[in-house]
C-alpha atoms as a PDB file:
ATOM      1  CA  UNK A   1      -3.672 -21.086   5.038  1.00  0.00           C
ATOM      2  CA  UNK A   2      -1.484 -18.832   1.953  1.00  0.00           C
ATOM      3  CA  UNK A   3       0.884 -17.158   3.371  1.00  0.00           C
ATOM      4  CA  UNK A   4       1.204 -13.575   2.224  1.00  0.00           C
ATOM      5  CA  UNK A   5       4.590 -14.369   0.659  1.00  0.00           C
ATOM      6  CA  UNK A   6       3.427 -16.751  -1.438  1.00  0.00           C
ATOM      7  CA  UNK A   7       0.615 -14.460  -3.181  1.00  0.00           C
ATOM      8  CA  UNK A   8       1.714 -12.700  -6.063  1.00  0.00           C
ATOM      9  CA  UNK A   9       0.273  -9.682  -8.486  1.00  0.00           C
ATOM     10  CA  UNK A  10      -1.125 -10.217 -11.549  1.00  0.00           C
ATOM     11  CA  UNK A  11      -1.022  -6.925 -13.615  1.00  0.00           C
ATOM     12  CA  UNK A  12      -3.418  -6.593 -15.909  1.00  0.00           C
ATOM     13  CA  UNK A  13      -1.509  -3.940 -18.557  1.00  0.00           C
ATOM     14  CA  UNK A  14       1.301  -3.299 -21.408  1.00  0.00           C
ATOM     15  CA  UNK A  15       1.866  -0.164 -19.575  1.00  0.00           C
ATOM     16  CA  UNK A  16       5.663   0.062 -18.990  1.00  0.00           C
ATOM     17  CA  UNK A  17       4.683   2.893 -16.974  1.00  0.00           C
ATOM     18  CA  UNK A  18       2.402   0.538 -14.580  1.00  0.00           C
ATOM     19  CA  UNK A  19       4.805  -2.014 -14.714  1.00  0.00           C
ATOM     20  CA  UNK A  20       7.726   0.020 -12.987  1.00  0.00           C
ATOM     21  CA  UNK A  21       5.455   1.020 -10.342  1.00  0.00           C
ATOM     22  CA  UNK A  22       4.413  -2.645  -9.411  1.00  0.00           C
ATOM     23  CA  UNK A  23       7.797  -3.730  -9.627  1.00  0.00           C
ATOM     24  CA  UNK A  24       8.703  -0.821  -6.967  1.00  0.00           C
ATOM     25  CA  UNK A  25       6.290  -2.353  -4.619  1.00  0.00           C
ATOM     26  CA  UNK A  26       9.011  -5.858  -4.362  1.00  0.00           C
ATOM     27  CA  UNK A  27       6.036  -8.432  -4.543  1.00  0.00           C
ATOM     28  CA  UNK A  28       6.015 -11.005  -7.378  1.00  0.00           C
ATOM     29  CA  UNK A  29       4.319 -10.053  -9.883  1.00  0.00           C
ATOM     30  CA  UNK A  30       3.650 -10.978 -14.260  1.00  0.00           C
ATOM     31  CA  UNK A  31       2.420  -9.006 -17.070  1.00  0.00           C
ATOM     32  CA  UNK A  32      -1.546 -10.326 -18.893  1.00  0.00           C
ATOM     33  CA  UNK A  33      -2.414  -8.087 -20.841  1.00  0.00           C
ATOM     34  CA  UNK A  34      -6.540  -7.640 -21.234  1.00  0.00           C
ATOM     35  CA  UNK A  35      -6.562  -6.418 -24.726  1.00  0.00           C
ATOM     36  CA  UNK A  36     -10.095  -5.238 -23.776  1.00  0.00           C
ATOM     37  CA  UNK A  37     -12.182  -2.890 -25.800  1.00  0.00           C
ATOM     38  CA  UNK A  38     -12.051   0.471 -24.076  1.00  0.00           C
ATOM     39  CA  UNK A  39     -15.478   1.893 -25.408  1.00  0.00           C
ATOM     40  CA  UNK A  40     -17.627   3.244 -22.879  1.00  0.00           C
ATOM     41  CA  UNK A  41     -21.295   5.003 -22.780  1.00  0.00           C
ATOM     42  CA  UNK A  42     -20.803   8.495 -23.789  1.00  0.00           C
ATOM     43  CA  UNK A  43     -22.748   9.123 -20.533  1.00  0.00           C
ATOM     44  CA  UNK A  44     -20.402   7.737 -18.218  1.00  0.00           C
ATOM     45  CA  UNK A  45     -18.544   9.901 -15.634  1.00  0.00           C
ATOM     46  CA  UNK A  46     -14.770  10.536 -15.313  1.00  0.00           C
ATOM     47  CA  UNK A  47     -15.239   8.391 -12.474  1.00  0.00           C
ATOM     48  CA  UNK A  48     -17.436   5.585 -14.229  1.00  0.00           C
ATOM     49  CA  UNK A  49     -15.004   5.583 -17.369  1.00  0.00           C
ATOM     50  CA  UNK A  50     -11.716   5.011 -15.290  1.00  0.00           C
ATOM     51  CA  UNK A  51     -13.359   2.500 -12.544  1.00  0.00           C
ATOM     52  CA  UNK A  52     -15.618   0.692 -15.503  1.00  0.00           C
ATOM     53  CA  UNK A  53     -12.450   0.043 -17.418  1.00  0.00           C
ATOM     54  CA  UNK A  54      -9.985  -1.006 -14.941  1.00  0.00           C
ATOM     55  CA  UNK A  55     -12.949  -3.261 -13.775  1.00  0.00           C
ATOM     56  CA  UNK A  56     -13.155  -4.943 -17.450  1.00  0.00           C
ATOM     57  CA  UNK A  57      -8.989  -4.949 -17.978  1.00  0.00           C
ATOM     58  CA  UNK A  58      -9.034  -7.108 -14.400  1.00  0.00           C
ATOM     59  CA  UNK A  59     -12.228  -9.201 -15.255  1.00  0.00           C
ATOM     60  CA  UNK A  60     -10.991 -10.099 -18.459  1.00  0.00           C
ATOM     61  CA  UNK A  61      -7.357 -11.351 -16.860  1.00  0.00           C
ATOM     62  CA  UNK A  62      -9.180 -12.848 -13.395  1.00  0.00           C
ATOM     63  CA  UNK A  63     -11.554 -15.348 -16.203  1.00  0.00           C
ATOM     64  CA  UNK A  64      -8.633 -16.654 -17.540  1.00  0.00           C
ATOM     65  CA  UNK A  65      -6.470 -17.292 -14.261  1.00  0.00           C
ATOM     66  CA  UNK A  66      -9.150 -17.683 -11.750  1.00  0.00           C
ATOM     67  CA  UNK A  67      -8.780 -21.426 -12.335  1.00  0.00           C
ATOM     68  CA  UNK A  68      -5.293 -21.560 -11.319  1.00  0.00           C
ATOM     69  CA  UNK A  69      -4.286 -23.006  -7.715  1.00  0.00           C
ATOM     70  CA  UNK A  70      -1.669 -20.329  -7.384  1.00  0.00           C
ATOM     71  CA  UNK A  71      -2.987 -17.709  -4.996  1.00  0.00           C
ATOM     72  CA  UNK A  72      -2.962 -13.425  -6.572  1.00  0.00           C
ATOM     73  CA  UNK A  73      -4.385 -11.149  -6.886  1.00  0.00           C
ATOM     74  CA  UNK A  74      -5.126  -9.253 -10.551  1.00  0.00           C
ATOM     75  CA  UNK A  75      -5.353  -5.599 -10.844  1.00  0.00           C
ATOM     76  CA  UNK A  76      -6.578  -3.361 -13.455  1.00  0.00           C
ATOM     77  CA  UNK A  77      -5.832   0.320 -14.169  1.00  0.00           C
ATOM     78  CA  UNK A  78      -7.271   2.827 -16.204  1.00  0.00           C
ATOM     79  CA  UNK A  79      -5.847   6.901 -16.651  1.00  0.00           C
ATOM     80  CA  UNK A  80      -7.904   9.621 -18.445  1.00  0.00           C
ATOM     81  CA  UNK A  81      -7.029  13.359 -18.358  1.00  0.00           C
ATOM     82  CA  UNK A  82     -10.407  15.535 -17.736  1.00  0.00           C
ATOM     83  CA  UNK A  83     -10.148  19.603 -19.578  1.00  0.00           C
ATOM     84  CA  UNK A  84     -13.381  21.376 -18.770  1.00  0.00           C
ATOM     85  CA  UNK A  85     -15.290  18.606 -18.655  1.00  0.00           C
ATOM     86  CA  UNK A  86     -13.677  17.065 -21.908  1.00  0.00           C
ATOM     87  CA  UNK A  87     -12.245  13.523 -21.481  1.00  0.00           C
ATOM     88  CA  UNK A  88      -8.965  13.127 -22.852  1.00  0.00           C
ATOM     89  CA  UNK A  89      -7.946   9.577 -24.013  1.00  0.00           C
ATOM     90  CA  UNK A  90      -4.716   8.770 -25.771  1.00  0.00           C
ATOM     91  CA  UNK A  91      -4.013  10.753 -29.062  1.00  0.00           C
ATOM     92  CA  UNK A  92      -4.689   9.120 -31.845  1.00  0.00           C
ATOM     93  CA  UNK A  93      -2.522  10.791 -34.001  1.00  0.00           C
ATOM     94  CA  UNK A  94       0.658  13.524 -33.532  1.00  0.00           C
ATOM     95  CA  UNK A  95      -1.921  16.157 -34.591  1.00  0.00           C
ATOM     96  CA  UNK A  96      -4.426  15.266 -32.199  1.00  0.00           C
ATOM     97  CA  UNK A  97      -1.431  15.087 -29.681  1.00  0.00           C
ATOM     98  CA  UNK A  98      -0.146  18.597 -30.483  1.00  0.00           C
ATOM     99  CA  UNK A  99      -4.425  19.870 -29.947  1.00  0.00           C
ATOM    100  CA  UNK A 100      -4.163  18.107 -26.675  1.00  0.00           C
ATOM    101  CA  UNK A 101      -1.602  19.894 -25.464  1.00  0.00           C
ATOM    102  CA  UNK A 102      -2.555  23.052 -27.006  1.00  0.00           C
ATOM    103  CA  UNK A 103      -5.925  23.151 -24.768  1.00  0.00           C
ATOM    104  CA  UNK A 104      -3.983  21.988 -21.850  1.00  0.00           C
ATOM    105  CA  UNK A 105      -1.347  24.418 -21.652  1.00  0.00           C
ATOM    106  CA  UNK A 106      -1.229  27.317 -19.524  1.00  0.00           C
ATOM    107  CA  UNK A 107      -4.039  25.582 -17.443  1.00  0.00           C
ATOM    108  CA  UNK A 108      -5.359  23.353 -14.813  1.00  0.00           C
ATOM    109  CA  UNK A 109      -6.518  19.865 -15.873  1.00  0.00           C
ATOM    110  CA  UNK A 110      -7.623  16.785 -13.577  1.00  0.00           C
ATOM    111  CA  UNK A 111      -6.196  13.406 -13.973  1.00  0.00           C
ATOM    112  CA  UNK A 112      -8.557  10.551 -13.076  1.00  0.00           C
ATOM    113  CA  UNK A 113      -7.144   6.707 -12.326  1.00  0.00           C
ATOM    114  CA  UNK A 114      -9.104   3.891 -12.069  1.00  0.00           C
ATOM    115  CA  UNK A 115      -7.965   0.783 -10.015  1.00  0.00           C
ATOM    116  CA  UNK A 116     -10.151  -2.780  -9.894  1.00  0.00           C
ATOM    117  CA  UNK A 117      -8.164  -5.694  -7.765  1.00  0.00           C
ATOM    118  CA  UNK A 118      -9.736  -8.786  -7.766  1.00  0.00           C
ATOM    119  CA  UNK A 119      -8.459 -11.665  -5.582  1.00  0.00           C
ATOM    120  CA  UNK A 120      -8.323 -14.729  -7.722  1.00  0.00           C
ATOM    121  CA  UNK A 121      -9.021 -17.094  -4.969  1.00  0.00           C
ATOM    122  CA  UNK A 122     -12.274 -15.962  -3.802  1.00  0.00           C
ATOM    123  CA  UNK A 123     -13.379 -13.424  -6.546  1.00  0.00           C
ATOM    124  CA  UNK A 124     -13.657 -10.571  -3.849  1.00  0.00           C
ATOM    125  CA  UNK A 125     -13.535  -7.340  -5.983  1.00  0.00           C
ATOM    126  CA  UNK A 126     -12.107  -4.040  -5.176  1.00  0.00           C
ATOM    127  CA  UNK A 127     -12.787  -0.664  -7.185  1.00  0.00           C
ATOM    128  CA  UNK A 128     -12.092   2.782  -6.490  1.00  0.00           C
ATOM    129  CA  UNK A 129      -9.964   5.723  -8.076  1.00  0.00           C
ATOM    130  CA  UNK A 130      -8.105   8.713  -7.292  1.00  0.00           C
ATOM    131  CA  UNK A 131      -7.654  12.562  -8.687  1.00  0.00           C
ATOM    132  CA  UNK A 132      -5.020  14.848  -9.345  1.00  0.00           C
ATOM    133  CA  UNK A 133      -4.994  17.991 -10.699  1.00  0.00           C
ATOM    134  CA  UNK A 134      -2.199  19.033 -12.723  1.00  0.00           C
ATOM    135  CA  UNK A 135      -1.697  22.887 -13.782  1.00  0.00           C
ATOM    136  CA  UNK A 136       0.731  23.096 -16.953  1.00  0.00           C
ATOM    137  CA  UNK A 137       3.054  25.905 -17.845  1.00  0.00           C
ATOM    138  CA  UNK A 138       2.061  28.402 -20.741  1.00  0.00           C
ATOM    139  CA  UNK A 139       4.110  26.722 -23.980  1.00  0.00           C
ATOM    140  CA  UNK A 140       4.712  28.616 -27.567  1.00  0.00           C
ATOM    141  CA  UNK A 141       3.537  26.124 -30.244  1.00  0.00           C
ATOM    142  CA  UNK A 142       7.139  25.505 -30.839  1.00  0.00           C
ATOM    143  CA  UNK A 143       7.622  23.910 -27.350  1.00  0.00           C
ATOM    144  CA  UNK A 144       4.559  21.822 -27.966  1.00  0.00           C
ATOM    145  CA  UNK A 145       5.337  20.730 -31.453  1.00  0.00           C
ATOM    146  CA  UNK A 146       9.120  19.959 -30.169  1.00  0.00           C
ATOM    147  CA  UNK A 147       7.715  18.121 -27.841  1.00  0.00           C
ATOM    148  CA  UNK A 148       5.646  16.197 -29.966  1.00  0.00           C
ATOM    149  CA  UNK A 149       8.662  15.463 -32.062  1.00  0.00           C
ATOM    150  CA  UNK A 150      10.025  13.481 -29.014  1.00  0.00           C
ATOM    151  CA  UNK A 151       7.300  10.949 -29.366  1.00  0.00           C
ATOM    152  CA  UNK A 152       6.591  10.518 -26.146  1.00  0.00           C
ATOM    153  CA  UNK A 153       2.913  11.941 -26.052  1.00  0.00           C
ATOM    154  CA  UNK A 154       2.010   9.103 -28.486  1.00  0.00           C
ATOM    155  CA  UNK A 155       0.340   6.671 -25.789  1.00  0.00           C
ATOM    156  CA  UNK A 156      -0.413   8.905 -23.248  1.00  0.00           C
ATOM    157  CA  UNK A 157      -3.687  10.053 -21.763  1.00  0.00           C
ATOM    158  CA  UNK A 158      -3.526  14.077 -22.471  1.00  0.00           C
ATOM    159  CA  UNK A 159      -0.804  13.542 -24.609  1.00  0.00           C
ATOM    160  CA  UNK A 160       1.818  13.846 -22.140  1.00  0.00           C
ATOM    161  CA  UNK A 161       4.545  11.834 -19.563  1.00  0.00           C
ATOM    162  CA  UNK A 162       5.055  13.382 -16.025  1.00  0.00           C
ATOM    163  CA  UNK A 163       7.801  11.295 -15.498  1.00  0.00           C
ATOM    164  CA  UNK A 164       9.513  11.773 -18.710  1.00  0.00           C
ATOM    165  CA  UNK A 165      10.356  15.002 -20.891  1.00  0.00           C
ATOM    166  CA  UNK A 166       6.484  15.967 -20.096  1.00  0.00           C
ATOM    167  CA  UNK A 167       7.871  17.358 -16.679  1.00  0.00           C
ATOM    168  CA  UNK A 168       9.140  19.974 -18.049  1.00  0.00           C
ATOM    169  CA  UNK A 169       5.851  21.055 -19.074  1.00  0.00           C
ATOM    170  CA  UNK A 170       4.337  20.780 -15.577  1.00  0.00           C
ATOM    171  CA  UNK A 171       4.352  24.017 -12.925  1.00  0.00           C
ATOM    172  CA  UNK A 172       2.682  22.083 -10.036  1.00  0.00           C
ATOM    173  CA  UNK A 173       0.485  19.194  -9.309  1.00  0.00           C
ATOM    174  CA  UNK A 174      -1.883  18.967  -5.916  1.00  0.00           C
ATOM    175  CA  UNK A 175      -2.884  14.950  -5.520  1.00  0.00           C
ATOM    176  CA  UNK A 176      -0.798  11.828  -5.596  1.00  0.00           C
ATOM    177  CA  UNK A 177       2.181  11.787  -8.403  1.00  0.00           C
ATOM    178  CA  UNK A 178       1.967   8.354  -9.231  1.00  0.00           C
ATOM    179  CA  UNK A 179      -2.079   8.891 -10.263  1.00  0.00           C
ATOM    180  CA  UNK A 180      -0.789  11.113 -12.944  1.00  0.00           C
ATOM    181  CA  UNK A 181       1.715   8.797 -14.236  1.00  0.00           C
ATOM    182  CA  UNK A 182      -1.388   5.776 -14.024  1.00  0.00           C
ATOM    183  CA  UNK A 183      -1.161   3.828 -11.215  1.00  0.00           C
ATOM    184  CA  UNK A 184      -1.832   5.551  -7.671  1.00  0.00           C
ATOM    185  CA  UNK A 185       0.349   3.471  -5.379  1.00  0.00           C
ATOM    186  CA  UNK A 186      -1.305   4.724  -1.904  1.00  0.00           C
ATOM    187  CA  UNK A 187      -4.879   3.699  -3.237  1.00  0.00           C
ATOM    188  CA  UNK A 188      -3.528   0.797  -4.662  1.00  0.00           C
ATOM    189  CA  UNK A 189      -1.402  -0.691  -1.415  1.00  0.00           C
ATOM    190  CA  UNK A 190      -4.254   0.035   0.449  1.00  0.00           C
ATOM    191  CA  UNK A 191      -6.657  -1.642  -1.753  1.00  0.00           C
ATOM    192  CA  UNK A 192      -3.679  -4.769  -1.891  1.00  0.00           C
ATOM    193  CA  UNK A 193      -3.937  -4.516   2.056  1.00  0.00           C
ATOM    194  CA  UNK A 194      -7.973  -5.305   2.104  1.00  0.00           C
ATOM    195  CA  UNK A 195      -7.476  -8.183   0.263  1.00  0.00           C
ATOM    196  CA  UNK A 196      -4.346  -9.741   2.884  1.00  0.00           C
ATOM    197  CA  UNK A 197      -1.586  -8.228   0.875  1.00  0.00           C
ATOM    198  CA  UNK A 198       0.366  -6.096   2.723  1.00  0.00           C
ATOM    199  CA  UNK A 199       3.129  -4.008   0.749  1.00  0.00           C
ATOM    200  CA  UNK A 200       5.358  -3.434   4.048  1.00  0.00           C
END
């Protein structure tokens, strides 16, 4: 029999963003990165896109560890912002970033999350997301090209951080905070919980 302290996470993600959230949960845990490709059907749903990804980031992590005696679990995690039925990825460039943010301001957007958790010992798979809907303040293209100066909207879905400058952009959110900022912790520990792993 594992004991439950003995079971670590396995997160499947650069995102420093991702990582402070695990690491806020106090269970062992180590970054693999999935370097997957991110392409997806251009028929897919918001819900399809997030779940499909965070499905591949976690598959593509769980083949490589599921060989290992150590018991974890591996979780994937994929954001996109969702603008009138436009998916929003990550801008490619600070123009695109500064059009981003230029269609989202002065409205109400949804933020979908994706999370897969796969238990390594057994294979048993978890998927399932969460939404938010985020409403951002009317900005004056100088407040949204300043804010593109900062840099911070470069790897960001939507082209913006809630938890960094980008809050000062936001008037109000209705859903779970940490969904915007990519990794809904409720979902998630109850997702960790399914599998045996109980956060408290």
């Amino acid at each position: 029999m594992i004991s439950q302290q003995s079971r670590r996470i396995i997160l499947a993600s650069t995102s420093p963003r991702r990582q402070e959230i695990i690491a806020s949960l106090c269970i062992p845990y180590e970054i693999q990165p999935s370097f997957v490709d991110e392409d997806t059907p251009p028929d897919w749903t918001p819900r399809q896109i997030v779940e499909g990804l965070a499905l591949r980031k976690a598959e593509t992590v769980y083949n490589k560890v599921s060989h290992v005696e150590e018991p974890c679990i591996v979780v994937g995690s994929d954001t996109i912002v969702l603008l009138d039925n436009q998916v929003m990825g990550k801008p490619n460039d600070d123009n695109e970033a500064y059009e981003m943010l230029s269609l989202l301001q002065g409205r109400t957007h949804e933020v979908y999350s994706g999370v897969a958790c796969i238990d390594a010992a057994t294979g048993r798979t978890l998927v399932n997301h969460r939404v938010t809907s985020v409403t951002m303040k009317s900005l004056s293209a100088q407040t949204i090209q300043s804010y593109v100066n900062s840099g911070e909207p470069s790897d960001k879905a939507g082209a913006y951080a809630i938890q960094g400058l980008g809050a000062t952009l936001i008037d109000r959110i209705d859903g779970c905070y940490f969904n915007v900022v990519g990794l809904p912790v409720s979902l998630l520990s109850d997702m960790l919980s399914e599998l045996g792993l109980d956060v408290l």
